[in-house]
C-alpha atoms as a PDB file:
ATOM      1  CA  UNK A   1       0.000   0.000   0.000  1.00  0.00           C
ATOM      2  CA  UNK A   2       1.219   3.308  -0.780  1.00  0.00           C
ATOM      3  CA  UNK A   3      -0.820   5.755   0.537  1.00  0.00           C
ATOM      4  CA  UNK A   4      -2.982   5.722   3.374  1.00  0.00           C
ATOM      5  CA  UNK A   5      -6.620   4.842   2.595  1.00  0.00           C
ATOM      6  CA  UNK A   6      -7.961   7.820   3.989  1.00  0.00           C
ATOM      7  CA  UNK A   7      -6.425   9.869   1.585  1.00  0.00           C
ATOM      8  CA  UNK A   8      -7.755   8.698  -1.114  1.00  0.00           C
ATOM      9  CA  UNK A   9     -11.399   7.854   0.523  1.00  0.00           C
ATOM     10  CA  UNK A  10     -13.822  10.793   2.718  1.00  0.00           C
ATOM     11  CA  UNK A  11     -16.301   8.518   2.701  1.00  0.00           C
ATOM     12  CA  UNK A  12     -16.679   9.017   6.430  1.00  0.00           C
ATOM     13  CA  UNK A  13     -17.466  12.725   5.466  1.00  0.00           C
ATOM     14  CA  UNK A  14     -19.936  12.214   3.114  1.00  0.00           C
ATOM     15  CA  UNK A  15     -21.645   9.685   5.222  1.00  0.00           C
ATOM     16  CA  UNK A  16     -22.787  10.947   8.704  1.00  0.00           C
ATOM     17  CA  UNK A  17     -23.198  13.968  10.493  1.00  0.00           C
ATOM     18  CA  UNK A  18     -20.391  15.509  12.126  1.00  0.00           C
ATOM     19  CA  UNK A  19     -21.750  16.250  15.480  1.00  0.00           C
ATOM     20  CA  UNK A  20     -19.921  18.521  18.736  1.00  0.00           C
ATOM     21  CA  UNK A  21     -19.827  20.317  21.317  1.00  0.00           C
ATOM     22  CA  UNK A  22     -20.010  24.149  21.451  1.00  0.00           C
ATOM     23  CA  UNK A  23     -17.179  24.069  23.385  1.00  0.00           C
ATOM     24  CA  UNK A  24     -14.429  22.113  20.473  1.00  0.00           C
ATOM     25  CA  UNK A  25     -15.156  24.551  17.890  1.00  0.00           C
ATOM     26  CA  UNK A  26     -13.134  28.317  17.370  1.00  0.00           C
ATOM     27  CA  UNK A  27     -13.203  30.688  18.980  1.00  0.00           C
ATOM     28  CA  UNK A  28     -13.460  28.879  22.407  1.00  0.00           C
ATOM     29  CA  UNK A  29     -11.017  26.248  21.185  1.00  0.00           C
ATOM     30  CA  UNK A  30      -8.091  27.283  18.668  1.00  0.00           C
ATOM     31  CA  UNK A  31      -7.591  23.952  17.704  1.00  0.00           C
ATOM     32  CA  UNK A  32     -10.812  23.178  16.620  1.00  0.00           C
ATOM     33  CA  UNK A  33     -13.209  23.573  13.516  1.00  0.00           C
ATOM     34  CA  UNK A  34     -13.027  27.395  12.063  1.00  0.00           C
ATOM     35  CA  UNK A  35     -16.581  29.010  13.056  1.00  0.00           C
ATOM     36  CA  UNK A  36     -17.619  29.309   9.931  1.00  0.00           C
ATOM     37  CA  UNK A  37     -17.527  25.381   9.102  1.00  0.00           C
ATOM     38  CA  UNK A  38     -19.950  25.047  11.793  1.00  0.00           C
ATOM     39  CA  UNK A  39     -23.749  25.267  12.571  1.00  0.00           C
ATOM     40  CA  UNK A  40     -26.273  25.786  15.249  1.00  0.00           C
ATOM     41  CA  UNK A  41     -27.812  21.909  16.076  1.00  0.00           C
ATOM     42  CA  UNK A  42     -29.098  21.282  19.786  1.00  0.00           C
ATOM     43  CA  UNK A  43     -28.759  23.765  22.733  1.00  0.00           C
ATOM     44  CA  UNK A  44     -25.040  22.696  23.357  1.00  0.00           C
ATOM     45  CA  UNK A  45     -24.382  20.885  20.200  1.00  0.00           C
ATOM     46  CA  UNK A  46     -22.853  21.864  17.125  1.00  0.00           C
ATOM     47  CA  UNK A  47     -22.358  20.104  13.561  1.00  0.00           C
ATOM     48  CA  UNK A  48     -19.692  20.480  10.477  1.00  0.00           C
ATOM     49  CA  UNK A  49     -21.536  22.298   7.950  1.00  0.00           C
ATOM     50  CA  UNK A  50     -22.855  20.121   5.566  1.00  0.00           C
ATOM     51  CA  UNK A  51     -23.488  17.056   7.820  1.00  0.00           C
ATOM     52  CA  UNK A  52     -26.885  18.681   9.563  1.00  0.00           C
ATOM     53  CA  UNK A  53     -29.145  17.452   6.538  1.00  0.00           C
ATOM     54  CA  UNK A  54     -30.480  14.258   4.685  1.00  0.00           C
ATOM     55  CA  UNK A  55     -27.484  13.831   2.172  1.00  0.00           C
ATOM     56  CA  UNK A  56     -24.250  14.904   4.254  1.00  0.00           C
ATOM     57  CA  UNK A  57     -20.922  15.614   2.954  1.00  0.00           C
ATOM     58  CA  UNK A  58     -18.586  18.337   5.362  1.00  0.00           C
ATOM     59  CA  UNK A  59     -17.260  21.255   4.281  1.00  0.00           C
ATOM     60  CA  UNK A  60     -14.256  20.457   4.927  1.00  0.00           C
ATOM     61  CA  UNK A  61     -14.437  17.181   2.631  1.00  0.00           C
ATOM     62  CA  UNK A  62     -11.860  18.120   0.161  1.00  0.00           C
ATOM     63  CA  UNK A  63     -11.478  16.148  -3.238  1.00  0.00           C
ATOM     64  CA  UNK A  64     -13.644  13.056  -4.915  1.00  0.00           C
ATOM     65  CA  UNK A  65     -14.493  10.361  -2.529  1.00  0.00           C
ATOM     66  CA  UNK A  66     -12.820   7.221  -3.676  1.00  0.00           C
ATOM     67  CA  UNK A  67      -9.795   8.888  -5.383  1.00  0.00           C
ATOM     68  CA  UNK A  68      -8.437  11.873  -3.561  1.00  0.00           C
ATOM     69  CA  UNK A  69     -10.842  12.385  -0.851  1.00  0.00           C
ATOM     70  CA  UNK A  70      -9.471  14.290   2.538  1.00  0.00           C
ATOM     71  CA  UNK A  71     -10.053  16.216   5.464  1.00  0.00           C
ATOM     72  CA  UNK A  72      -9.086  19.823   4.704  1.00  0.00           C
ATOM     73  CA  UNK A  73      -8.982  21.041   8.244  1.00  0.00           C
ATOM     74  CA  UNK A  74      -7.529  17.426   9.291  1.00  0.00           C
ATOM     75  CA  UNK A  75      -5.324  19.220  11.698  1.00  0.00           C
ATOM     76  CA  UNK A  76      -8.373  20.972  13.372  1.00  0.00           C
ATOM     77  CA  UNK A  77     -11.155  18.086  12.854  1.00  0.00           C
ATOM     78  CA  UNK A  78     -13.790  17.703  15.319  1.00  0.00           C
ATOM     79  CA  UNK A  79     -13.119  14.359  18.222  1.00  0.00           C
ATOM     80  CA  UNK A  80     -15.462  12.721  16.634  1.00  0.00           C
ATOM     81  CA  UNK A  81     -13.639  12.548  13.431  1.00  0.00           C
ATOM     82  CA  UNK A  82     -10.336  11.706  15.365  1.00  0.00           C
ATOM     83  CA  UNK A  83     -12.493   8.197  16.948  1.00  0.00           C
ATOM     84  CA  UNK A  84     -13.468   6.662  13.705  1.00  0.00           C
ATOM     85  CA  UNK A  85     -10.354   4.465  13.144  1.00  0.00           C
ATOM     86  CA  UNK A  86     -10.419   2.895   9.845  1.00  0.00           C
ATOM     87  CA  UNK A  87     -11.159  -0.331   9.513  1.00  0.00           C
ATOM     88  CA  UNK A  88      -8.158  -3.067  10.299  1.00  0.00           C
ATOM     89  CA  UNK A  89      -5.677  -0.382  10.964  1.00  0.00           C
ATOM     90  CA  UNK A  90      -5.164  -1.147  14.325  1.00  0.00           C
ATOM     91  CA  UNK A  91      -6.118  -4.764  13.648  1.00  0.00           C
ATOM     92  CA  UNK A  92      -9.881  -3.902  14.746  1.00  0.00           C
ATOM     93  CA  UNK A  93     -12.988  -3.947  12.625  1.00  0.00           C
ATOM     94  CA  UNK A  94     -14.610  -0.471  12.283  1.00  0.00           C
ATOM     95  CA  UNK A  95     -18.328  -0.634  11.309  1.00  0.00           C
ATOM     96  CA  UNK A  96     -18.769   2.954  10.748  1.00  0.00           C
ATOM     97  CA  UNK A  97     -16.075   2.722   7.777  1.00  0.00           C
ATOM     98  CA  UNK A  98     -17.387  -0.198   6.033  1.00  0.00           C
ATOM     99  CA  UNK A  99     -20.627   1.694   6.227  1.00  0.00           C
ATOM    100  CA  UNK A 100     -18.909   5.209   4.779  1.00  0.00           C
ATOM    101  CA  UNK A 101     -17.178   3.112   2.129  1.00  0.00           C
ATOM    102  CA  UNK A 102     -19.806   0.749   0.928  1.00  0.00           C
ATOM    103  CA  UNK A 103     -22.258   3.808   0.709  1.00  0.00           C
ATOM    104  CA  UNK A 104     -20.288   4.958  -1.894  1.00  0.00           C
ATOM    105  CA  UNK A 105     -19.215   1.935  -3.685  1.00  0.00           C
ATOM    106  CA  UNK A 106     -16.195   1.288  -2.093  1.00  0.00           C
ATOM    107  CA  UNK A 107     -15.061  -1.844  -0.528  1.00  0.00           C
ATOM    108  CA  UNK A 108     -14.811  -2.516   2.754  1.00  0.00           C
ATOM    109  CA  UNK A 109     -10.747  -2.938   4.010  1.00  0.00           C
ATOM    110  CA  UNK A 110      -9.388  -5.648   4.911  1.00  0.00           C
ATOM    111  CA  UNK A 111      -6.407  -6.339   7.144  1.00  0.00           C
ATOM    112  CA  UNK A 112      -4.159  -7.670   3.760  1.00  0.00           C
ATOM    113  CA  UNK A 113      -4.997  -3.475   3.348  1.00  0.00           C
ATOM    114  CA  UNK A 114      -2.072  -2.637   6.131  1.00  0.00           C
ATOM    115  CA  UNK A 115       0.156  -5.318   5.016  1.00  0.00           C
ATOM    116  CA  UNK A 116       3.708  -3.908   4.977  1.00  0.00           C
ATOM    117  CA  UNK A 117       6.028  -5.383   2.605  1.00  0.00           C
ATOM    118  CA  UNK A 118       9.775  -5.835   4.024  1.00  0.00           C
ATOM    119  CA  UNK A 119      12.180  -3.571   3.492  1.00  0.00           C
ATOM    120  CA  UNK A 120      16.202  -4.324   2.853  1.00  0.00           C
ATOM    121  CA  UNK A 121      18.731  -2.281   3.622  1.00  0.00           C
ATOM    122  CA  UNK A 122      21.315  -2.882   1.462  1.00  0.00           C
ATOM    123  CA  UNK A 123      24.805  -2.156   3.294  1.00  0.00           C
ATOM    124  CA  UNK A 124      22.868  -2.987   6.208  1.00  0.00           C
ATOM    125  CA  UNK A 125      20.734  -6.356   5.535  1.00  0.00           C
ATOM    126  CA  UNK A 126      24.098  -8.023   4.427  1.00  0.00           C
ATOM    127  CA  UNK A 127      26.521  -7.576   7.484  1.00  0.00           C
ATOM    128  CA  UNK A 128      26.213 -11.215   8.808  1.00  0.00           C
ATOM    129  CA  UNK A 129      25.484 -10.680  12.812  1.00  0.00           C
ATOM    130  CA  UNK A 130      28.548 -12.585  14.193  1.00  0.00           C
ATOM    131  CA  UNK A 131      30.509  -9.341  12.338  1.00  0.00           C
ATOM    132  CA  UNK A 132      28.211  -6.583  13.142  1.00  0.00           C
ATOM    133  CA  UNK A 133      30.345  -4.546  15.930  1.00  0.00           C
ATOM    134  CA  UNK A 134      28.462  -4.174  19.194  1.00  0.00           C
ATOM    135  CA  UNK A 135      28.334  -0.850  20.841  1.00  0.00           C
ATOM    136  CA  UNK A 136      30.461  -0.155  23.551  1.00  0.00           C
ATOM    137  CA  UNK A 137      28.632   1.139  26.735  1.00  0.00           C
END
């Protein structure tokens, strides 16, 4: 795998609705969502712009879902953005991104997905260990 599938998926974004607190959102929280990528949704509740209605996709949803799809404000993303893990990353299932992906016609990932292929060092890989000179404490 070369890139990470969340950079070439935002199905996530284009799925459900981005729900959070008043409080994570700028101005009370610099770190957060920019005011303006935000709405009004229960007394103390907020959502990403976008997400409030029947056929979400955030504001911040950057690119076409399946190819080049991203958080633009990935740095500054609500929580609940940061606790959807995708699927098999961290060797667990995640139900919410099959859901995202298969909405759009994407397949669900798998853990052959996060395979990592072995890497040689040559100069490195071929110094037999016997040889290899211990460090001297």
């Amino acid at each position: 795998m070369s890139r990470h599938p969340c950079i070439q998926c935002g199905a996530c974004c284009a799925t459900f609705r981005v729900s959070l607190h008043w409080s994570e959102a700028q101005p009370n929280n610099p770190d957060g969502p920019p005011a303006e990528m935000v709405v009004p949704l229960r007394r103390h509740e907020l959502a990403m712009r976008g997400t409030e209605g029947a056929n979400p996709r955030c504001v911040a949803l950057r690119g076409t879902i399946g190819v080049d799809g991203h958080c633009g404000i990935y740095p500054n993303r609500p929580s609940v953005c940061r606790q959807v893990e995708p699927s098999w990353e961290f060797g667990r299932h995640s139900p919410q991104c099959d859901k995202g992906r298969l909405a759009h016609g994407l397949r669900p990932l798998t853990p052959e997905d996060w395979a990592m292929v072995p890497v040689s060092l040559p100069g490195v890989d071929e110094v037999p260990i016997a040889a290899a000179p211990l460090p001297q404490v």
